[in-house]
N, C-alpha and C. Protein backbone atom coordinates (compact mmCIF):
# COMPACT_ATOMS: atom_id res chain seq x y z
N UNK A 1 -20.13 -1.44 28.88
CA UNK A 1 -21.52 -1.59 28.56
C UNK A 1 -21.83 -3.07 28.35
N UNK A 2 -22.92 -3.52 28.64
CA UNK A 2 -23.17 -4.87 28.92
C UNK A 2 -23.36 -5.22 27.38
N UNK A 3 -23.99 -4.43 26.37
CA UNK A 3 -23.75 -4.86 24.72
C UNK A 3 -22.27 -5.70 24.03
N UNK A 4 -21.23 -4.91 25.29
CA UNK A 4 -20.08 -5.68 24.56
C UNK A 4 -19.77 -6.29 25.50
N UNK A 5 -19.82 -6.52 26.36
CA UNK A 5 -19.90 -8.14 27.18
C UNK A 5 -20.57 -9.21 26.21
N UNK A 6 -22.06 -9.04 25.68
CA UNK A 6 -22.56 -10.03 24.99
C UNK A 6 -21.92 -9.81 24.12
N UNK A 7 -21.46 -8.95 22.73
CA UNK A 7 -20.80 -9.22 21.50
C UNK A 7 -20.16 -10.16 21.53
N UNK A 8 -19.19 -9.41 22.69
CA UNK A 8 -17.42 -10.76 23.26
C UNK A 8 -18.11 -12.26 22.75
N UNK A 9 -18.72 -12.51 23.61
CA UNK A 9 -19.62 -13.55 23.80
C UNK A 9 -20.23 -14.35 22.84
N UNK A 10 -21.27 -13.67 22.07
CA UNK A 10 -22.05 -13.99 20.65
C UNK A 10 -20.79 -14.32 19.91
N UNK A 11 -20.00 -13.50 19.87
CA UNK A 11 -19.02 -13.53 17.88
C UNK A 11 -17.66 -14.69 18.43
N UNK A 12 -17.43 -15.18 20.08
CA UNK A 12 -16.11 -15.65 19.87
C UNK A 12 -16.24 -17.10 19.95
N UNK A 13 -14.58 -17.68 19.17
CA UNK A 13 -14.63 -19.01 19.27
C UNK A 13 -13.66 -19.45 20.07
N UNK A 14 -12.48 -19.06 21.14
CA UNK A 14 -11.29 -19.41 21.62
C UNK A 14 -11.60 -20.54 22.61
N UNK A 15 -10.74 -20.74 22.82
CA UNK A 15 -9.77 -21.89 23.88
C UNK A 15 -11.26 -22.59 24.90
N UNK A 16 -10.59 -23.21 26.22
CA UNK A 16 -11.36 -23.64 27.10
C UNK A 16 -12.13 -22.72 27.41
N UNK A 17 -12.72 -23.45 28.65
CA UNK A 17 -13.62 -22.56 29.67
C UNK A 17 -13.39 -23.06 30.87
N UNK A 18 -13.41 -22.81 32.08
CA UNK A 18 -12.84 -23.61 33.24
C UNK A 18 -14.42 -23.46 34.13
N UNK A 19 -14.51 -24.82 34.51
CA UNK A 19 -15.99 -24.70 35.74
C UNK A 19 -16.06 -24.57 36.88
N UNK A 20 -16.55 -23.45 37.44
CA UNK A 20 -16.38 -23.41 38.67
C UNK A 20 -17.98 -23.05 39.08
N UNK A 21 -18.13 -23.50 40.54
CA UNK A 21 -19.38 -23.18 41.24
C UNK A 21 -20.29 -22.33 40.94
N UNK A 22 -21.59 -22.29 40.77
CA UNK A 22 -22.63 -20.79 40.25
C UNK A 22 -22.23 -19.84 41.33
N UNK A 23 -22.26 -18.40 40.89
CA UNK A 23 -21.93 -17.26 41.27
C UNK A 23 -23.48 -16.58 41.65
N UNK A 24 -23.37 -15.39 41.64
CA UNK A 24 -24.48 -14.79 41.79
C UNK A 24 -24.67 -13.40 41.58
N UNK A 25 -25.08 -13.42 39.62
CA UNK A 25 -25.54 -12.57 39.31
C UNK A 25 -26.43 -12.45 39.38
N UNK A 26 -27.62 -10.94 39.33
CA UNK A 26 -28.61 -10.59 39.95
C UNK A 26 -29.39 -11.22 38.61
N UNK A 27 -30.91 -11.61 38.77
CA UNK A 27 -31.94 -11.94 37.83
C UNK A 27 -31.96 -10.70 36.61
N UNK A 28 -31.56 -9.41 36.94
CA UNK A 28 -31.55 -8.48 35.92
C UNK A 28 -30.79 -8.63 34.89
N UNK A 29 -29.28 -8.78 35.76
CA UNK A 29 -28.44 -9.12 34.75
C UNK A 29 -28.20 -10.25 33.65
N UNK A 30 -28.96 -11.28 34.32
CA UNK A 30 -29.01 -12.20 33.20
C UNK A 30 -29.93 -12.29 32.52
N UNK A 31 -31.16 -10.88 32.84
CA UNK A 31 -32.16 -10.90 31.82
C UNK A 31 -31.26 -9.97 31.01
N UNK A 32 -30.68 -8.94 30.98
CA UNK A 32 -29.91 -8.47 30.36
C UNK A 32 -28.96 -8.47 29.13
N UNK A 33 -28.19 -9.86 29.73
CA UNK A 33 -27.77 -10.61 28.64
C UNK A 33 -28.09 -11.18 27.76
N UNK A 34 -28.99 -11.61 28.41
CA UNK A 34 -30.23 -12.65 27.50
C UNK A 34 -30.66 -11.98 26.31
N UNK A 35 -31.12 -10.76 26.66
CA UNK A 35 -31.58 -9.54 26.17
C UNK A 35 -30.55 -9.21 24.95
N UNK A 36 -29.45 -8.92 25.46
CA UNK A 36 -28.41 -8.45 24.05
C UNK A 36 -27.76 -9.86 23.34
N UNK A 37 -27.73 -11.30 24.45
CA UNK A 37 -27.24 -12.21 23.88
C UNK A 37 -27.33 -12.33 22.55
N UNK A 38 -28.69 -12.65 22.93
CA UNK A 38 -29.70 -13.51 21.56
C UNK A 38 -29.38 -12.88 20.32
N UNK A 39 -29.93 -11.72 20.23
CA UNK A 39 -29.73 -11.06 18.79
C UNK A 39 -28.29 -10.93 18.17
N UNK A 40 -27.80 -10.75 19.05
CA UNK A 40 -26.07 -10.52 18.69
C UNK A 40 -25.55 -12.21 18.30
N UNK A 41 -26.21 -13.00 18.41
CA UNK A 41 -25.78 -14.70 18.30
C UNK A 41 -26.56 -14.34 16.93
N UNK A 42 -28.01 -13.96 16.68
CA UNK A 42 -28.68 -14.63 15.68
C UNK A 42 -28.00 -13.96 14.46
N UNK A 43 -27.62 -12.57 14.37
CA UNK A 43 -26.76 -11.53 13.77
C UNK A 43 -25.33 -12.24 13.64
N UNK A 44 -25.16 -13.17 13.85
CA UNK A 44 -23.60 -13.75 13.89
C UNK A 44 -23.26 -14.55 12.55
N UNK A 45 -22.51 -13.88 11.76
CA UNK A 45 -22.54 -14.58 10.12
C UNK A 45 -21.62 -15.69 10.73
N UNK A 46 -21.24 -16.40 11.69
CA UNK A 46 -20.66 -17.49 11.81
C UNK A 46 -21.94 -18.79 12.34
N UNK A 47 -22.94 -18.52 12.72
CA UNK A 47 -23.93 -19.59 13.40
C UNK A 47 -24.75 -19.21 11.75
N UNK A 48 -25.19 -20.66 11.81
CA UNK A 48 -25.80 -20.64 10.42
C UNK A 48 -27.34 -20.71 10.58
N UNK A 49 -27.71 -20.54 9.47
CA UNK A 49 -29.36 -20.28 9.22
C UNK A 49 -29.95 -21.40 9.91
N UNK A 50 -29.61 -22.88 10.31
CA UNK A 50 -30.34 -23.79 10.99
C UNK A 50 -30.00 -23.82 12.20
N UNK A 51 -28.88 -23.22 12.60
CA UNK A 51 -28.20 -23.25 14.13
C UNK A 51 -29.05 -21.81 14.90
N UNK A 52 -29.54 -20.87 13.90
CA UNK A 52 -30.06 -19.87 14.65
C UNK A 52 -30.93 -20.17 15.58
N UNK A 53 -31.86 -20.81 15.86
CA UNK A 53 -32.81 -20.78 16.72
C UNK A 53 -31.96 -21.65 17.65
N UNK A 54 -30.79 -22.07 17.70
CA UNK A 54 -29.97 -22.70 19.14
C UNK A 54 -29.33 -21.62 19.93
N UNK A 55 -29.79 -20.47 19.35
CA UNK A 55 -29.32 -19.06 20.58
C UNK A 55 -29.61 -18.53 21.48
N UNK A 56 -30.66 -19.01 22.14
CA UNK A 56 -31.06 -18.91 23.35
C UNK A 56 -30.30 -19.66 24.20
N UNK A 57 -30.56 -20.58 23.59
CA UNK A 57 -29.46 -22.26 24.02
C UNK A 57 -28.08 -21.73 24.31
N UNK A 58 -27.62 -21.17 23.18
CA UNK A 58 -26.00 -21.15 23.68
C UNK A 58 -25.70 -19.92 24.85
N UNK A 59 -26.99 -18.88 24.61
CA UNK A 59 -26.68 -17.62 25.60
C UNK A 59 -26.82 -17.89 27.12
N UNK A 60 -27.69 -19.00 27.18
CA UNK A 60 -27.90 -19.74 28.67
C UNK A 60 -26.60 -20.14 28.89
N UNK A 61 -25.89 -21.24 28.34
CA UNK A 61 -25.10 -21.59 28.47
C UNK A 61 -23.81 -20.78 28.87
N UNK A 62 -24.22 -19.49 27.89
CA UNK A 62 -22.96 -18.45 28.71
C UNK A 62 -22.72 -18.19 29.70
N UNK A 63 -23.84 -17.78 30.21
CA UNK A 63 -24.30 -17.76 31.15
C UNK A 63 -24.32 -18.16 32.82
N UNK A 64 -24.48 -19.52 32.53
CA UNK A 64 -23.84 -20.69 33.10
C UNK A 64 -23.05 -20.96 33.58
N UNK A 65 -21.79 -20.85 32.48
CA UNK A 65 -20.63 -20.54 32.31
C UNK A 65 -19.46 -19.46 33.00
N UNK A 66 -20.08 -18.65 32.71
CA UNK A 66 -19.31 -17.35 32.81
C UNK A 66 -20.00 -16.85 34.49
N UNK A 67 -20.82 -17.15 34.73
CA UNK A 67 -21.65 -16.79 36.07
C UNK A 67 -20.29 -17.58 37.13
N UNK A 68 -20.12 -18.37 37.43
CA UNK A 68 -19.30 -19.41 38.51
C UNK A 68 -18.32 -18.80 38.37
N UNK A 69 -17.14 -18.13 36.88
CA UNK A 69 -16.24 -17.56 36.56
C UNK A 69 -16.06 -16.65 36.90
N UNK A 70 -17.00 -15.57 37.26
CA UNK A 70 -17.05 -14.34 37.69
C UNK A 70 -18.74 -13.65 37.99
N UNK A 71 -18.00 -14.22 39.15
CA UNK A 71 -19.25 -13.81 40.39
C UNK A 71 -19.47 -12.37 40.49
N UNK A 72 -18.81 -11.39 40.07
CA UNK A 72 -18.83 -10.20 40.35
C UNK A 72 -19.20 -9.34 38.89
N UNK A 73 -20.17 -9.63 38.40
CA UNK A 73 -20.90 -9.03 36.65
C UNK A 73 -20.59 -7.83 36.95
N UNK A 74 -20.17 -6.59 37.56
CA UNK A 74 -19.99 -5.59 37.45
C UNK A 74 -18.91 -5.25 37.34
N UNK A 75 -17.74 -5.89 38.40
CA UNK A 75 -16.14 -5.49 37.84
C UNK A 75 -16.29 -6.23 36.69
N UNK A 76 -16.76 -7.46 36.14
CA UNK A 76 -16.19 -8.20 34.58
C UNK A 76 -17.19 -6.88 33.65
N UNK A 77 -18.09 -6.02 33.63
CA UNK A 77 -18.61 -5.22 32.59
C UNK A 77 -17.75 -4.38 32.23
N UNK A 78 -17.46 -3.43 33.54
CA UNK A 78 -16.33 -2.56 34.14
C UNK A 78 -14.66 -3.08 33.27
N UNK A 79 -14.65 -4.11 33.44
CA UNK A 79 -13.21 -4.47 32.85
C UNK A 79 -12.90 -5.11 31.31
N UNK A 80 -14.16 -5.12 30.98
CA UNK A 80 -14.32 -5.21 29.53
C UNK A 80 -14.38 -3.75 28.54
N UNK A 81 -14.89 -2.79 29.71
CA UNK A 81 -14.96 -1.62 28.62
C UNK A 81 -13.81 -1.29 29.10
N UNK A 82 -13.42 -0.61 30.19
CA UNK A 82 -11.64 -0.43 30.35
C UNK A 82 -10.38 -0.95 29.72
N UNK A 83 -10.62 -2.30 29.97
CA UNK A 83 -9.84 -2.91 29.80
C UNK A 83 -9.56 -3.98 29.05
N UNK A 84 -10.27 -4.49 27.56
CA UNK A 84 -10.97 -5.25 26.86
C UNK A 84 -9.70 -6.23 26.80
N UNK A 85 -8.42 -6.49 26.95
CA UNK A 85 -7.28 -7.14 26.71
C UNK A 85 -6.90 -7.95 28.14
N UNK A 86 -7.60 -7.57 29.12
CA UNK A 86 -6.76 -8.36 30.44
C UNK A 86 -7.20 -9.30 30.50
N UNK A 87 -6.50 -9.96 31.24
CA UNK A 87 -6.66 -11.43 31.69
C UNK A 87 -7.99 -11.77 31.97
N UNK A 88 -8.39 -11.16 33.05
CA UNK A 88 -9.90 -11.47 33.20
C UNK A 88 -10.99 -11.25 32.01
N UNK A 89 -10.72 -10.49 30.70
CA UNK A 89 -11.62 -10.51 29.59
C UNK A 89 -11.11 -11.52 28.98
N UNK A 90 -9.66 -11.73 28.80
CA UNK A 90 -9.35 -13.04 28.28
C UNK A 90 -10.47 -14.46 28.45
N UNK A 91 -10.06 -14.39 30.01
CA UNK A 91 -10.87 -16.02 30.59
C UNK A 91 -12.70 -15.67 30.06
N UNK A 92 -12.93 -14.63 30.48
CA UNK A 92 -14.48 -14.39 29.89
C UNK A 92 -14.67 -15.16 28.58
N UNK A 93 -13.58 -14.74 27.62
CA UNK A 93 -13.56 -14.67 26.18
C UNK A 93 -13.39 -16.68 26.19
N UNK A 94 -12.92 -17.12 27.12
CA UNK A 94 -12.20 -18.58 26.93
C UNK A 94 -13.50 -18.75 27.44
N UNK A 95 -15.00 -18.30 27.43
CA UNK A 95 -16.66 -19.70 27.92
C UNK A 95 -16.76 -19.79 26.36
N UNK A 96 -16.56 -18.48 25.46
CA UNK A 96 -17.53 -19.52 24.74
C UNK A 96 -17.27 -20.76 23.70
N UNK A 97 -15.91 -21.13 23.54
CA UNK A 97 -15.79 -22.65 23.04
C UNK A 97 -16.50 -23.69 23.59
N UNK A 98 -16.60 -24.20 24.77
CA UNK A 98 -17.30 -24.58 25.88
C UNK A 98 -18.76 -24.88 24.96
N UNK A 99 -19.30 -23.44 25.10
CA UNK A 99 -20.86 -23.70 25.03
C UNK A 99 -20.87 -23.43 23.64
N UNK A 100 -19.83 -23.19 22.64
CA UNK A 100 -19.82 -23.59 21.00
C UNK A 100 -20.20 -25.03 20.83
N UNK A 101 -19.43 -25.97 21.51
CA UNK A 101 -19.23 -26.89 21.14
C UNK A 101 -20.46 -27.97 21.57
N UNK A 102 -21.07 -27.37 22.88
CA UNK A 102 -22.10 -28.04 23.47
C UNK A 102 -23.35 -27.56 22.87
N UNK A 103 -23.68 -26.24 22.09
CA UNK A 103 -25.06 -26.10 21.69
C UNK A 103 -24.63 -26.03 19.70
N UNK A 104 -23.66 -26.03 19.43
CA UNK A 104 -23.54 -25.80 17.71
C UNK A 104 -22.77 -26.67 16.97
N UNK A 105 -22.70 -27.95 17.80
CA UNK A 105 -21.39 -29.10 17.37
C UNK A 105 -22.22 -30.36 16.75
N UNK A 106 -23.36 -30.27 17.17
CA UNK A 106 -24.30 -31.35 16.46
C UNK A 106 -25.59 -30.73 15.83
């Protein structure tokens, strides 16, 4: 379910993120995210009461991010609810330091 794609997303802090070329998820899907991003960032007892309104900011950035990484939003939804431990949820899980550090570091 695309809710815990964004959770992953909203609540984590791990490792890199690696950049690769924009992909091409459909306009739905990233209204989608957008959609569960946000609230699940603003709901995040780790982003603080002045950083909240930078959650749009950082969910773009996921976005961004994670789009070039995996061009294919349906096997990465698909393999997050299956499979929430593999490699490929891993690297998902490794955007959001990346865009921690670029929208909540100053």
């Amino acid at each position: 379910m695309i809710s815990r794609i964004v959770l992953i997303a909203a609540l984590l802090c791990l490792g890199a993120a690696t950049n690769v070329a924009r992909a091409d998820w459909s306009a739905s899907q990233r209204t989608q995210f957008m959609e569960d991003c946000v609230p699940a960032c603003q709901k995040n007892p780790r982003v603080g009461d002045s950083f909240k309104n930078r959650c749009r900011t950082y969910c773009q950035c996921y976005i961004d991010e994670a789009e070039g990484v995996f061009p294919d939003y349906d096997v990465l939804e698909k393999e997050v609810t299956d499979n929430p431990e593999s490699a490929l949820v891993r690297r998902f899980k490794n955007v959001a330091p990346t865009c921690n550090r670029r929208v909540f570091s100053n």
